[in-house]
Protein backbone atom coordinates (compact mmCIF):
# COMPACT_ATOMS: atom_id res chain seq x y z
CA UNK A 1 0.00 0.00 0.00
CA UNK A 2 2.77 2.97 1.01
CA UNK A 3 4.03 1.51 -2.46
CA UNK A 4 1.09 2.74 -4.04
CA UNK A 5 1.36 5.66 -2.10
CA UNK A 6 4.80 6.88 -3.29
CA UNK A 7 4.24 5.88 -6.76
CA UNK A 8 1.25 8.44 -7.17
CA UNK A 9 1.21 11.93 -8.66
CA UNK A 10 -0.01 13.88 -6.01
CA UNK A 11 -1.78 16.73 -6.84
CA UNK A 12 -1.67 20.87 -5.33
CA UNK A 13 -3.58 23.56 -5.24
CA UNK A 14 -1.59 26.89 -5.03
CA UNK A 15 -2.97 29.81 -4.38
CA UNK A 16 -1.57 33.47 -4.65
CA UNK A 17 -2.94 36.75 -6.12
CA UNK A 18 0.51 37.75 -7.70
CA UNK A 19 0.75 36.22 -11.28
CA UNK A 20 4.77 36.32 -10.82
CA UNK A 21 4.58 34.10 -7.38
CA UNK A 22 1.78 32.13 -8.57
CA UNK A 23 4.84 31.12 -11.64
CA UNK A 24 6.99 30.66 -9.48
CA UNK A 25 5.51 27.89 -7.44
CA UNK A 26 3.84 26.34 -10.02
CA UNK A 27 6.87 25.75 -11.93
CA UNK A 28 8.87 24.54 -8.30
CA UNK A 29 6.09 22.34 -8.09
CA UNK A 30 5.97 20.69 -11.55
CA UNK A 31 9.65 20.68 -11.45
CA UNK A 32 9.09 18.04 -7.69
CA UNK A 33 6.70 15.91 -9.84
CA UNK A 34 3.25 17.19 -8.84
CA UNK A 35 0.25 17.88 -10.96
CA UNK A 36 -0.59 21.80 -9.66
CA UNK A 37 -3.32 24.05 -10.22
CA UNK A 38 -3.33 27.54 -9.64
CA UNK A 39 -6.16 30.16 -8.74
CA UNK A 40 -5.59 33.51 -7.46
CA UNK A 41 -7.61 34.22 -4.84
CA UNK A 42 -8.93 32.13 -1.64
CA UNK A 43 -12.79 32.40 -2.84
CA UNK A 44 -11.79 30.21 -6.25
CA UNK A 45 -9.75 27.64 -4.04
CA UNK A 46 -12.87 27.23 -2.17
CA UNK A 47 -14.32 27.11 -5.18
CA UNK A 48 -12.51 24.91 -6.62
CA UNK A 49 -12.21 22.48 -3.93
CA UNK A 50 -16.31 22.67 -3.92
CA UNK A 51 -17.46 25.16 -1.42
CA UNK A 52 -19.32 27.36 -3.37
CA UNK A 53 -19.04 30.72 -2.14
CA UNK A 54 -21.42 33.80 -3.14
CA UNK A 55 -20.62 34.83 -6.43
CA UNK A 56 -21.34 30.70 -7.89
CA UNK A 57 -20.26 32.53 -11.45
CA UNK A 58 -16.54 32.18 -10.31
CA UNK A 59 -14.72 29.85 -13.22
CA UNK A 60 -11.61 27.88 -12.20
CA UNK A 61 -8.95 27.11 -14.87
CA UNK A 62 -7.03 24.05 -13.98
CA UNK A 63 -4.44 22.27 -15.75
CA UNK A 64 -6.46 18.97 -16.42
CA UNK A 65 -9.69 19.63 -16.36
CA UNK A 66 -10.83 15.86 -17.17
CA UNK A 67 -9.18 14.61 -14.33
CA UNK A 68 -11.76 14.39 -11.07
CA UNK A 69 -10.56 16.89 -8.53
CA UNK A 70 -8.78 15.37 -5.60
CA UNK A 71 -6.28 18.14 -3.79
CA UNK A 72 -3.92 16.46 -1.64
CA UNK A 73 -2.22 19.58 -0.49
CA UNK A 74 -2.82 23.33 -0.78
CA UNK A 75 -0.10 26.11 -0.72
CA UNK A 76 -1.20 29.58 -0.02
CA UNK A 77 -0.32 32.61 0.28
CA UNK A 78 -0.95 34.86 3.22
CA UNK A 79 -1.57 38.17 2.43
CA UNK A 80 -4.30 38.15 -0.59
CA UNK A 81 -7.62 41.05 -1.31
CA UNK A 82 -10.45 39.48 -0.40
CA UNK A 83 -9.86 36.74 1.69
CA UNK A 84 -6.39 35.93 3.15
CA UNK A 85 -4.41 32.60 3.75
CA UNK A 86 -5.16 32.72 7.04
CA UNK A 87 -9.01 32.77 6.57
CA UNK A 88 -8.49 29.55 3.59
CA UNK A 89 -7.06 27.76 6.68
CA UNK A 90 -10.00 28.26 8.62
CA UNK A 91 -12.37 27.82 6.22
CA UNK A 92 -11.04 24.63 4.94
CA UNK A 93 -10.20 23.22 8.51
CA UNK A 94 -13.77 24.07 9.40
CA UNK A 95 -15.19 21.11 7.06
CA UNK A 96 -15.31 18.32 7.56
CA UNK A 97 -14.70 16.45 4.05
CA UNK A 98 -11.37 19.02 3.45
CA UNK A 99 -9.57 19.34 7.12
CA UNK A 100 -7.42 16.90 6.40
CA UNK A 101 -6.02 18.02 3.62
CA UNK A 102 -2.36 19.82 4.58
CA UNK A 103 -2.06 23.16 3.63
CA UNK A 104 1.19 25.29 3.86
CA UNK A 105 1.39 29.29 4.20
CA UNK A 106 3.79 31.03 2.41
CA UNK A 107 4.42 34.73 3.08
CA UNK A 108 7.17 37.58 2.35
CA UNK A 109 6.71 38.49 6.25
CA UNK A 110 8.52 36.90 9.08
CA UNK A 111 6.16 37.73 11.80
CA UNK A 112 6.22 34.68 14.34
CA UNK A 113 3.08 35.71 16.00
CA UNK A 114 1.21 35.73 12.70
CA UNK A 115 3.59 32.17 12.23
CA UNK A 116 2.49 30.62 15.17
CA UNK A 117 -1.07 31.50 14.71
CA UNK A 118 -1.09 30.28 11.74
CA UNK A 119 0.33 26.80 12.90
CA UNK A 120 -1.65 26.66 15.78
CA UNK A 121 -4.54 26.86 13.66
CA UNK A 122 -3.61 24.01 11.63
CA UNK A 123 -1.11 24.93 9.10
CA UNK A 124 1.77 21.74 8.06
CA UNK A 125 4.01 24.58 7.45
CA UNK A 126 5.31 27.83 6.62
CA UNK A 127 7.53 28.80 4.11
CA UNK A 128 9.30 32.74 3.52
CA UNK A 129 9.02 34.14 0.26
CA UNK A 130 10.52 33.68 -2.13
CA UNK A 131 9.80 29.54 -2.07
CA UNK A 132 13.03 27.62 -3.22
CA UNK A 133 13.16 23.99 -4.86
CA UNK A 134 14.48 22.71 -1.55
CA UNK A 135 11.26 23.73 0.55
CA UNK A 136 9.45 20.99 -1.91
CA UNK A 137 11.33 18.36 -0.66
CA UNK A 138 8.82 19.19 2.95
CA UNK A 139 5.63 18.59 0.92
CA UNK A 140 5.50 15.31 0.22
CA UNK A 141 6.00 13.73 3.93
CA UNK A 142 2.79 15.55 5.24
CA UNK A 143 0.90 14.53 2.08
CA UNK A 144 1.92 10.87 2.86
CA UNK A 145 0.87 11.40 6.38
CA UNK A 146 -2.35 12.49 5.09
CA UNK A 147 -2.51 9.83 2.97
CA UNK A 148 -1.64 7.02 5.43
CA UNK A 149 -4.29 8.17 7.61
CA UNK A 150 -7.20 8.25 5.01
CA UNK A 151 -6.55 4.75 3.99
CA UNK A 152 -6.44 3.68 8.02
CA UNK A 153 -9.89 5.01 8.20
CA UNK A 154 -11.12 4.09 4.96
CA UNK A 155 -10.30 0.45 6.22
CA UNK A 156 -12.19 0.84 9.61
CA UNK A 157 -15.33 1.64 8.21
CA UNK A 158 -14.69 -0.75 5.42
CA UNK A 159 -14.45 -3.36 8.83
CA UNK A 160 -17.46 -1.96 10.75
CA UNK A 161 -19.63 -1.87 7.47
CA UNK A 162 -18.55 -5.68 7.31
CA UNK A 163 -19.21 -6.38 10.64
CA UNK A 164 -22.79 -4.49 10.43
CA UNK A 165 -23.74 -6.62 7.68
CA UNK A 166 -22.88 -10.27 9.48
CA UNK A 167 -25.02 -9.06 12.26
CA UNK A 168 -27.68 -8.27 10.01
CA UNK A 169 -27.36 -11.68 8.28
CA UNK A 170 -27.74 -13.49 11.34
CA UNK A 171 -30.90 -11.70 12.64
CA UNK A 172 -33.31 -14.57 10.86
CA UNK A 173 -31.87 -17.65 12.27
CA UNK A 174 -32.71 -15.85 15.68
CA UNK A 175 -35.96 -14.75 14.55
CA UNK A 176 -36.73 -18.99 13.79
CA UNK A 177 -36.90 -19.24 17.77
CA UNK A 178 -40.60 -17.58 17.74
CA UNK A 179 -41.69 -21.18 16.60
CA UNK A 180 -41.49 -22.70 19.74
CA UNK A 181 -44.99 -20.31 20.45
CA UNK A 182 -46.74 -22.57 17.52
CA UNK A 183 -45.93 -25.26 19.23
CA UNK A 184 -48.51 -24.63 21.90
CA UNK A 185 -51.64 -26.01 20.54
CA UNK A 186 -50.59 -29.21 19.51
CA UNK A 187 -49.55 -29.31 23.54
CA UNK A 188 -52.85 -28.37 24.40
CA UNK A 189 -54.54 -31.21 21.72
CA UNK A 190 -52.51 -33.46 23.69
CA UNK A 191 -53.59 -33.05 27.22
CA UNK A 192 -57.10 -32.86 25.84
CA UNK A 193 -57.00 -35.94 24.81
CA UNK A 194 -55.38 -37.07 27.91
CA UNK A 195 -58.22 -35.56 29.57
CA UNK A 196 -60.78 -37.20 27.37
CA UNK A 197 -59.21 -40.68 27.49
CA UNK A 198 -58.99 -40.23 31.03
CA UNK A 199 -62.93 -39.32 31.23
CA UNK A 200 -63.66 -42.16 28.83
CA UNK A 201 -61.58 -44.93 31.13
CA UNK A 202 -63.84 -44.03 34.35
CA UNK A 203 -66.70 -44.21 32.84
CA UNK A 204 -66.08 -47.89 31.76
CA UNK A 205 -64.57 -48.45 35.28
CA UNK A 206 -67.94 -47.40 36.70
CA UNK A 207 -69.79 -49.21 33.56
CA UNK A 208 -67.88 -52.36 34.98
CA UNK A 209 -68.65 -52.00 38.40
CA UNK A 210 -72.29 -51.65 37.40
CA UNK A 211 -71.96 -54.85 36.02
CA UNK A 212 -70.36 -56.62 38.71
CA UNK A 213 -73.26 -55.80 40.79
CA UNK A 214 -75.86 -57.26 38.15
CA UNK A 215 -73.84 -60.22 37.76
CA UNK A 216 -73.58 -61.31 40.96
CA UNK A 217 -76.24 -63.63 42.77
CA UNK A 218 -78.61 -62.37 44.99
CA UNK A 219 -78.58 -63.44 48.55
CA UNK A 220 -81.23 -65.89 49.24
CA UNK A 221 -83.52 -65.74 51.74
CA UNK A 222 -84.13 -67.80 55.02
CA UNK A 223 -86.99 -70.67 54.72
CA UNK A 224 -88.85 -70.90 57.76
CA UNK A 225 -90.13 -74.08 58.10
């Protein structure tokens, strides 16, 4: 499976509002071996990853269009119009289908408070502008990370889902129990007719006895003389 893993093209979105950065990257990038697409602002990487902001007229241009969109790392920039890196971090650690995904903040700035704030939010890193080739070599362990853990939950549900069904399958064997209820009346015939037998035998007890009596001789009288 980590095979697999390593063999794969991963895929980035990078986002930055200056055309000469957003170059820059995406070349770095392409140069590392990943498939990249760039937007420049943090409303079309929502967009783009697919939540839809206000203005739903916003059109994305990626670099393979008929390939399904799956982002397995976003690089931003921090200080963009609009929306900046910072808010793209919490938006997309906010939901719950993208917060895994690890995103990295770039910035021309080396403020650590804005740093740390950034990482305690949930940023994988944070690179100074300008980005070299060597701060590439840092993306790939967090997207394998990421990766790693998908798969170990994909597999648990994959085992619960299996389990759930088992249980299910199981269910009408139990269920065949509720015949011992049927079972009742033919009980119930049966001590009836112990009952009846047992009414039928007295009465040809007594019917015998009766008999008996008629049978035997009566006692004779005395004879005076």
């Amino acid at each position: 499976m980590a095979l697999a893993i390593a063999e794969a093209q991963f895929h980035v979105l990078a986002v930055d509002d200056s055309l000469p950065d957003r170059k820059l990257i995406e070349r770095l990038l392409k140069t590392s071996s990943f498939q990249v697409t760039t937007v420049d602002s943090g409303t079309k990487a929502l967009e783009f990853l697919g939540l839809h902001g206000e203005d739903a007229s916003i059109s994305v241009h990626a670099d393979h269009l008929d390939v399904e969109v799956n982002v397995n790392l976003i690089i931003t920039d921090y200080c963009m119009p609009g929306m900046t890196g910072y808010d793209l971090l919490k938006k997309i650690k906010e939901s719950s289908s993208l917060r895994d995904i690890p995103v990295v903040i770039m910035s021309s700035e080396n403020i650590p408070s804005r740093i740390n704030r950034c990482l305690e939010e949930g940023a994988n890193e944070f690179f100074l502008k300008p980005v070299r080739l060597s701060d590439m070599s840092k993306l790939k362990p967090h997207i394998m990370k990421s990766r790693c853990k998908e798969h170990y939950h994909q597999e648990e549900e994959d085992d619960l889902l299996s389990n759930s069904d088992s249980n299910t399958s199981s269910n009408p064997t139990n269920n065949s129990s509720g015949t011992d209820t049927i079972s009742n009346p033919t009980n119930n015939s049966s001590d009836t007719t112990d009952n009846s037998s047992g009414d039928s035998s007295s009465a040809r007890k007594r019917k015998a006895e009766a008999g008996k009596d008629e049978i035997s001789p009566k006692t004779s009288r005395p004879r005076h003389s």
